[in-house]
Protein backbone atom coordinates (compact mmCIF):
# COMPACT_ATOMS: atom_id res chain seq x y z
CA UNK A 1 0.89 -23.18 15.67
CA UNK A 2 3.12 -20.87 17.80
CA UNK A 3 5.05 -19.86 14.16
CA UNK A 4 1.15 -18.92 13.05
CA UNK A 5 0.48 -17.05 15.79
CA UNK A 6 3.52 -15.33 15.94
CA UNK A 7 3.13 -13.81 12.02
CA UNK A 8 -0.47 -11.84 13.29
CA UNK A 9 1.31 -9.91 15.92
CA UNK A 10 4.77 -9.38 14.11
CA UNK A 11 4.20 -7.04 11.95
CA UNK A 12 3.05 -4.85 15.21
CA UNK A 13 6.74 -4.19 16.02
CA UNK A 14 5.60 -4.22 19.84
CA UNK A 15 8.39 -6.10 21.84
CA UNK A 16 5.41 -6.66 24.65
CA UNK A 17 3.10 -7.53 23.00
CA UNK A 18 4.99 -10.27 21.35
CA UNK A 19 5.96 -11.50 24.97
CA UNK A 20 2.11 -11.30 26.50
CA UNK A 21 1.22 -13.39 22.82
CA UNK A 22 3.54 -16.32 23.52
CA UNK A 23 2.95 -16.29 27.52
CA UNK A 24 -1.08 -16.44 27.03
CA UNK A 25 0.20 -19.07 24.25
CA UNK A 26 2.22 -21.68 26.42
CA UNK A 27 -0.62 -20.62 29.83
CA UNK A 28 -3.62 -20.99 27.88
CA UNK A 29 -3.49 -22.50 24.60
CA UNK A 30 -0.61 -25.14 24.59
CA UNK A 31 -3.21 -27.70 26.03
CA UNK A 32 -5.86 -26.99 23.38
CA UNK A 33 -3.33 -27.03 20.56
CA UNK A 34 -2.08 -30.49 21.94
CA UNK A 35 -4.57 -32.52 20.33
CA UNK A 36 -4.43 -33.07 16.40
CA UNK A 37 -7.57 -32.44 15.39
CA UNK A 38 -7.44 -28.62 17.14
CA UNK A 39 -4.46 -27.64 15.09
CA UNK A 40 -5.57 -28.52 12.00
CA UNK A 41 -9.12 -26.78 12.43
CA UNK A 42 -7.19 -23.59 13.81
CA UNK A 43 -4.88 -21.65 11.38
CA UNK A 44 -5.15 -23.75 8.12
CA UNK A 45 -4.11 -22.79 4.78
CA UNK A 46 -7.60 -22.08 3.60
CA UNK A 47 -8.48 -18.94 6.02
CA UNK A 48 -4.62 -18.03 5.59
CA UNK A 49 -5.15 -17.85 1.70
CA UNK A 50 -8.25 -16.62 2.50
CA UNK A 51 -6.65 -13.99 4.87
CA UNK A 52 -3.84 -13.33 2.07
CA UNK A 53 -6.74 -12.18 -0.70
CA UNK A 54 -8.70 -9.85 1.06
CA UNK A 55 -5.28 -8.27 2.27
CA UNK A 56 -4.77 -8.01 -1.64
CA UNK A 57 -7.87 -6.37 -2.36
CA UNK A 58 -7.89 -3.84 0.54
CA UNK A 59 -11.02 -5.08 2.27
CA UNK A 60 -10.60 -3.99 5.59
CA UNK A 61 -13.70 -4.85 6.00
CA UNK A 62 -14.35 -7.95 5.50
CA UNK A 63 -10.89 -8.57 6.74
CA UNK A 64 -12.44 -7.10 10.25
CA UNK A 65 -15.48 -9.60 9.86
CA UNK A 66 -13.14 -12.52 9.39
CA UNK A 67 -10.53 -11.73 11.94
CA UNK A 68 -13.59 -11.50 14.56
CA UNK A 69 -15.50 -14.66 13.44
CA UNK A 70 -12.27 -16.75 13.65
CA UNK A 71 -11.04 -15.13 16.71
CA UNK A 72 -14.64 -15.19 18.50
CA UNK A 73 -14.83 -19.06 17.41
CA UNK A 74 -11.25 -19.81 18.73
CA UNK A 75 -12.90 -18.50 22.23
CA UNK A 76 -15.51 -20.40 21.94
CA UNK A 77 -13.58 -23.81 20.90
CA UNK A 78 -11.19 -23.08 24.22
CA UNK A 79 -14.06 -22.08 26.41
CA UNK A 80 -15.66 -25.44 25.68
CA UNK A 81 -12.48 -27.46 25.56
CA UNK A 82 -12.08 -26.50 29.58
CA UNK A 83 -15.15 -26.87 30.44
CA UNK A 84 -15.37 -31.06 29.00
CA UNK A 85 -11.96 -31.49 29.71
CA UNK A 86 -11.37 -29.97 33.21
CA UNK A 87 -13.56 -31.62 35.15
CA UNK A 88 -12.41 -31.63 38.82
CA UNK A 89 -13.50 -28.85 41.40
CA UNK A 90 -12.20 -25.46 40.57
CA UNK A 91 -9.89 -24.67 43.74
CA UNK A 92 -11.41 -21.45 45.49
CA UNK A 93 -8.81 -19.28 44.15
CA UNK A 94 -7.53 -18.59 40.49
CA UNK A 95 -4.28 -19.56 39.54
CA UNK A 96 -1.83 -17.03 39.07
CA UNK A 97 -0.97 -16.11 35.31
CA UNK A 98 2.80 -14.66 35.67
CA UNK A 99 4.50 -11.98 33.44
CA UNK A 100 6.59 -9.73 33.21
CA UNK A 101 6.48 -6.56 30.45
CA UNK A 102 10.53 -6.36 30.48
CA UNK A 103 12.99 -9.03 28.48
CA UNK A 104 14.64 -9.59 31.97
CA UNK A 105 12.64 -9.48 34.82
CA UNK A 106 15.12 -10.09 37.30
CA UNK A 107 16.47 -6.99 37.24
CA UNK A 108 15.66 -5.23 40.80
CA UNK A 109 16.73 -1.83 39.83
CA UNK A 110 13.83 -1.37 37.37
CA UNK A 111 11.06 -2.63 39.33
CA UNK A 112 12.41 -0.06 42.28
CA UNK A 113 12.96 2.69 39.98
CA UNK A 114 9.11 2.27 39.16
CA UNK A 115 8.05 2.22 42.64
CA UNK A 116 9.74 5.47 43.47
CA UNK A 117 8.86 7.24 40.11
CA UNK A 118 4.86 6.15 41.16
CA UNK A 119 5.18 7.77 44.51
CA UNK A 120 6.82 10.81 43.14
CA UNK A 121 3.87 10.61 40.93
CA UNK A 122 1.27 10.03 43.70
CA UNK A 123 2.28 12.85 45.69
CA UNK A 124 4.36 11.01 48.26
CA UNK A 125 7.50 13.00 46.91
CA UNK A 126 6.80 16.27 45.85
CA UNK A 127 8.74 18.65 44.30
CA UNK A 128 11.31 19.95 45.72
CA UNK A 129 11.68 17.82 48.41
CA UNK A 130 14.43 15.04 48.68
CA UNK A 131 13.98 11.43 48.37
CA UNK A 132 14.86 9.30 51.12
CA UNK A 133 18.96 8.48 51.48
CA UNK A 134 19.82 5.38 49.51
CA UNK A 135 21.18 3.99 52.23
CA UNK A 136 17.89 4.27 53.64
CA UNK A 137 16.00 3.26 50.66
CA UNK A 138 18.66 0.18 50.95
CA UNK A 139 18.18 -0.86 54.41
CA UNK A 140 14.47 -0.42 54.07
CA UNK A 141 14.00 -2.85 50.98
CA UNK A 142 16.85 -5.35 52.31
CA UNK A 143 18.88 -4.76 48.59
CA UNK A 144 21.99 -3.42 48.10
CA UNK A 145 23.18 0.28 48.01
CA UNK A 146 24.41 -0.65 44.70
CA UNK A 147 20.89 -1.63 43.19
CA UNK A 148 19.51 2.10 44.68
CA UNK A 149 22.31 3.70 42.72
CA UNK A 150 20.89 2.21 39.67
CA UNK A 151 17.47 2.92 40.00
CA UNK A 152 18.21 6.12 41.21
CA UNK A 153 20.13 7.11 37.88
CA UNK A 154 17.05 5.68 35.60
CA UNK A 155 15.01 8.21 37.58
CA UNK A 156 17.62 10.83 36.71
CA UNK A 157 18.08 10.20 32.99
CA UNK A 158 13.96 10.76 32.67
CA UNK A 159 14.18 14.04 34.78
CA UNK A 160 12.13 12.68 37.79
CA UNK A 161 14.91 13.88 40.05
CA UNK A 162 18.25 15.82 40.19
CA UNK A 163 21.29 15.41 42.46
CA UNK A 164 21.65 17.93 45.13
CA UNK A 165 24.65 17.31 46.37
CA UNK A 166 25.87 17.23 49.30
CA UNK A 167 22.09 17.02 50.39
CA UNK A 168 20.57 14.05 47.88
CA UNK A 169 18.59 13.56 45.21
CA UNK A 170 15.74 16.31 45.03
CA UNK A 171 12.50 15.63 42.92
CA UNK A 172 12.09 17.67 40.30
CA UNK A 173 8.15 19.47 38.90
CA UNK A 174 7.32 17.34 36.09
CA UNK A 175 7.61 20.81 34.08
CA UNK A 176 11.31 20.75 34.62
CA UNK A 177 11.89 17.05 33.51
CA UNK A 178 12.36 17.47 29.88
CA UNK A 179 15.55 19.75 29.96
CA UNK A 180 16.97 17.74 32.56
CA UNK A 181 16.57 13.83 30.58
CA UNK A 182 19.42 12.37 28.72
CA UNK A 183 17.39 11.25 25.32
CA UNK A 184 21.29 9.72 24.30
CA UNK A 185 21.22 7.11 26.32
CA UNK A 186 20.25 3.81 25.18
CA UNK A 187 18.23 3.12 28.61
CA UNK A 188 15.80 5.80 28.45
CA UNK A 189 14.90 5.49 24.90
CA UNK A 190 14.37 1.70 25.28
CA UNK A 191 11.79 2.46 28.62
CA UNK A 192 10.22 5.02 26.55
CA UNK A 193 9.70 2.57 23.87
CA UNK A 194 8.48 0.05 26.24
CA UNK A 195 5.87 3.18 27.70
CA UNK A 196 4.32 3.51 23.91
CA UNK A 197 4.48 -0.45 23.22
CA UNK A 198 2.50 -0.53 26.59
CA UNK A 199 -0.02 2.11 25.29
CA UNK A 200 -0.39 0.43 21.95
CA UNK A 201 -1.98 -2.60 24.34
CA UNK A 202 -3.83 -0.45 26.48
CA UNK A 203 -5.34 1.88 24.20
CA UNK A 204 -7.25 -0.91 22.24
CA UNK A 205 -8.18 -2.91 24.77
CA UNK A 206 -9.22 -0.77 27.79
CA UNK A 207 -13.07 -0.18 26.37
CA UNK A 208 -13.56 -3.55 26.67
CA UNK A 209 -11.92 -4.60 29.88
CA UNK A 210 -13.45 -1.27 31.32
CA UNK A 211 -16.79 -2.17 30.73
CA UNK A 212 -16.40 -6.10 31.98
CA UNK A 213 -14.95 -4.76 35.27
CA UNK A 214 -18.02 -2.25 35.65
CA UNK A 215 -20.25 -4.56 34.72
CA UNK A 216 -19.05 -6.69 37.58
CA UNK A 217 -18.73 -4.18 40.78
CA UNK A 218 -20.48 -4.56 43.80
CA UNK A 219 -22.34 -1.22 44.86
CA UNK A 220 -19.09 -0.91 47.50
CA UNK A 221 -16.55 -1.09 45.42
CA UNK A 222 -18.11 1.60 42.57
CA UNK A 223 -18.59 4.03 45.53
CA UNK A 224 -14.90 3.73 45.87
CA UNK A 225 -14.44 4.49 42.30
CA UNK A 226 -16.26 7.98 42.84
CA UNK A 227 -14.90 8.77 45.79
CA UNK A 228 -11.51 8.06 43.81
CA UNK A 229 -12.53 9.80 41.22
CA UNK A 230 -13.46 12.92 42.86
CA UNK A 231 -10.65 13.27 45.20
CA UNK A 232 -8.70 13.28 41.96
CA UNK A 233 -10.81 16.83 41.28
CA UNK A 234 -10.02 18.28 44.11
CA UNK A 235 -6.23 17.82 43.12
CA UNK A 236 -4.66 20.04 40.97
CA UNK A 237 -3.31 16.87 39.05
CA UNK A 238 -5.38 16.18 36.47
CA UNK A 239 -2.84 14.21 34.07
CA UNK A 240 -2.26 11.56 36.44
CA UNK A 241 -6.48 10.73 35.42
CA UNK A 242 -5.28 8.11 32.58
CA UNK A 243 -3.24 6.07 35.20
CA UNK A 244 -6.20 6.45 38.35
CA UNK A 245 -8.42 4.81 36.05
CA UNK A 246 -6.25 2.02 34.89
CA UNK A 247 -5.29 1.28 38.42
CA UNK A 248 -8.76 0.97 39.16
CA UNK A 249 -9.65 -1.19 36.56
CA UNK A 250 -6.13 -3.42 37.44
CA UNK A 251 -7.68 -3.99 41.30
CA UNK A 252 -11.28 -4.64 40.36
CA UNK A 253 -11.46 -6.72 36.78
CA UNK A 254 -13.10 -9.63 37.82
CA UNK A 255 -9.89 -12.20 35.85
CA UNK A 256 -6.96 -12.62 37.86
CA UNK A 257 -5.04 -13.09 34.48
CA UNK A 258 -5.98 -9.86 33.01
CA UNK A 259 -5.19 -7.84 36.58
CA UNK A 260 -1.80 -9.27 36.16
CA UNK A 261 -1.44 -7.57 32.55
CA UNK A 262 -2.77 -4.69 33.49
CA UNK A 263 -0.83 -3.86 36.46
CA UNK A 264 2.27 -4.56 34.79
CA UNK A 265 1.43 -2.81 31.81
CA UNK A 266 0.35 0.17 33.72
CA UNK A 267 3.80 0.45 35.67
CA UNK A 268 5.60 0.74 32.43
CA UNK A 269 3.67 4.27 31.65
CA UNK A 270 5.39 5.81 34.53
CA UNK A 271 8.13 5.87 32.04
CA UNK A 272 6.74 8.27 30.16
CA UNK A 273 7.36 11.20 32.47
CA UNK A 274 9.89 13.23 30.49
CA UNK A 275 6.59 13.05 28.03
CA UNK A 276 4.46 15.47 30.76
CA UNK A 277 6.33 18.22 30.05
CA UNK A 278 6.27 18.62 26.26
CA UNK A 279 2.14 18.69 26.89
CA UNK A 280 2.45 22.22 28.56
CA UNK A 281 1.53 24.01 31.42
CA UNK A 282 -0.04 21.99 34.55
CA UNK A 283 -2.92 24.39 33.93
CA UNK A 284 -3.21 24.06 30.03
CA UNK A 285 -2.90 19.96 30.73
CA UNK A 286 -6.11 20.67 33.77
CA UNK A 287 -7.67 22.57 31.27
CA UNK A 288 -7.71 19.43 28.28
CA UNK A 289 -8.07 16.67 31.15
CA UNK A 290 -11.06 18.53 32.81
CA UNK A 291 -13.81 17.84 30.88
CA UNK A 292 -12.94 13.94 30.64
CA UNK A 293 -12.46 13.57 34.38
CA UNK A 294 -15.78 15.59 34.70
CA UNK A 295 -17.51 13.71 32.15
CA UNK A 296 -16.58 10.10 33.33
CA UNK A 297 -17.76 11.27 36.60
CA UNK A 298 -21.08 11.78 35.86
CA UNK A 299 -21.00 9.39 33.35
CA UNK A 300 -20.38 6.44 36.24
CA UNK A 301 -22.66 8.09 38.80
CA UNK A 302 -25.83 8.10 36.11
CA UNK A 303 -24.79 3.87 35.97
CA UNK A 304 -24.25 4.99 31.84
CA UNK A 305 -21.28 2.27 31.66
CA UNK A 306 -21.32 2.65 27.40
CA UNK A 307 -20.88 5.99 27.46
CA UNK A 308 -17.93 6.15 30.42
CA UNK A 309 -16.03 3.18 28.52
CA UNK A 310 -16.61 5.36 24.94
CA UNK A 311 -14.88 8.46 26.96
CA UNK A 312 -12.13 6.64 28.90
CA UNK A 313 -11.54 4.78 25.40
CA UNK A 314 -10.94 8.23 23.61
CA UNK A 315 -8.44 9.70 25.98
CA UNK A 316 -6.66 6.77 25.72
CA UNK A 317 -5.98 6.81 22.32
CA UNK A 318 -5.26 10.25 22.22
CA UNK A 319 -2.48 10.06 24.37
CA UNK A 320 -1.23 6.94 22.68
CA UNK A 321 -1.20 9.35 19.13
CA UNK A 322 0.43 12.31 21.48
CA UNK A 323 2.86 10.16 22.86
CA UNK A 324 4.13 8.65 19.61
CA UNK A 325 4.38 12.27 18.15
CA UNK A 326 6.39 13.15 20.98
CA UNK A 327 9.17 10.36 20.53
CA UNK A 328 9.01 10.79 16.98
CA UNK A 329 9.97 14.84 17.55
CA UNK A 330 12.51 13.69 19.76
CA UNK A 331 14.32 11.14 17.07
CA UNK A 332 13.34 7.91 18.48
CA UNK A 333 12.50 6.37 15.23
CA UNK A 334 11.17 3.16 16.42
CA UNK A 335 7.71 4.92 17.79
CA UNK A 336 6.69 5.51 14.23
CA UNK A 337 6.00 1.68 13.81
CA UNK A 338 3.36 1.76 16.74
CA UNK A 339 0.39 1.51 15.11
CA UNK A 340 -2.58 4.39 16.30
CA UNK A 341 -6.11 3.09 15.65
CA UNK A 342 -7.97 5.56 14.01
């Protein structure tokens, strides 16, 4: 079943993706696909043949229709296997679904590298000024010195900051990031890849989980998304709006499972920072981000949740096509199998 599975997402070329796929497999699935009967209902020759013709006579289509009847029905099947099967109280708080968006996720310097590249992002850095000391940053997170130097240099070989010796490592205005990145090495063009593979996830998906976690807010917590949201106005910093929303959505979605994906999917776009500086000016990236931060505002303070998940879909699939036009001008070959949805 796993082999099955694994042929729909393959052909994606999206390292992540693949990982999420066989992790909601073995959380979710492996019990279902335990008993006999499931398998061979799920996945048989006949919709794969089935699958195979339409492919051969370009019916997308139908293709869509089919894909979405079989998917919606595998939903269904697992929905109702739990529910006759699981019969004991539900404990009072979900279980936690763990992942983790890199191949080795017991490697310390990444996970710090992101923390520091989202303050730097968040204002807690600014430009100009110097991070903290690493011996600092060492004693502070109990890790060694050694681990800081590493993370340190990942934020270096994406421009985020610059040694200035003998003082430290000074941040650097995201407009200055691109000359100072190191496209060679193999490190950087991997994270990058992992920043559009990330996208290619997000981009799809975020109408939908959008609108379940609006759908769900109490009237406390969507005061706190306009009061988030129009801080975020009064900053000069509009193209951090992509990221405000997805953290929203990553605290608030009602599924402990899918806050998991989306918090770890959302750290991996801090990657793309060398990215914010091929996109122009601060004021010429205000100037395109304006008019969606304005119009999701109003959008979520007339209640219109359609019409603020349309929006935030669209600007999320424009900078997935942006960003993979990027990488491809700067010779990473692989972005050009990410797949943009039209």
């Amino acid at each position: 079943m796993w082999h099955y599975v694994e042929h729909k997402y393959v052909a994606l070329h999206n390292n992540i993706l693949m990982r999420l796929a066989r992790q909601v497999y073995l959380f979710f699935h492996v019990p279902f696909f335990s008993i006999d009967r499931h398998v061979r209902s799920i996945g048989s020759s006949e919709q794969i043949m089935e699958t195979l013709n339409l492919c051969r006579g370009h019916d997308w289509a139908a293709l869509q229709k089919l894909i979405d009847f079989w998917q919606n029905d595998l939903c269904s099947s697992l929905h109702q296997f739990y529910v006759d099967r699981i019969t004991f109280e539900a404990p009072g708080n979900q279980m936690d679904f763990r992942w983790s968006s890199y191949k080795k996720p017991n490697q310390l310097c990444y996970s710090l590298a992101m923390e520091l590249l989202m303050s730097i992002c968040q204002g807690v850095y600014l430009p100009g000024r110097l991070l903290p000391a690493m011996e600092q940053i060492a004693r502070d997170r109990n890790i060694s010195i050694s681990t800081v130097r590493r993370a340190v240099g990942l934020l270096c070989s994406i421009g985020a900051v610059k040694s200035s010796r003998p003082y430290g490592m000074r941040v650097l205005p995201f407009s200055e990031s691109l000359e100072h990145c190191d496209f060679s090495q193999p490190v950087l063009r991997q994270r990058l890849i992992d920043m559009l593979e990330s996208l290619q996830i997000l981009a799809p998906s975020c109408r939908s989980v959008a609108e379940l976690t609006l759908r769900s807010l109490s009237a406390e917590s969507l005061r706190h998304w306009l009061q988030t949201l129009s801080s975020l106005k009064e900053r000069p910093y509009y193209n951090v709006l992509p990221y405000v929303v997805l953290d929203l959505i990553a605290d608030h979605v009602p599924y402990q499972t899918i806050r998991t994906i989306y918090s770890e999917l959302l750290r991996q776009l801090f990657w793309g920072n060398p990215l914010r500086g091929m996109k122009g000016s601060l004021e010429t990236m205000n100037a395109l981000l304006e008019p969606y931060l304005t119009g999701l505002l109003t959008r979520l303070e007339e209640g219109n949740t359609s019409a603020f998940c349309d929006m935030f879909e669209e600007m999320m699939l424009q900078d997935l096509k942006e960003s993979a036009d990027y990488l491809l001008k700067m010779g990473i070959q692989e972005a050009g199998y990410i797949l943009v949805p039209e």
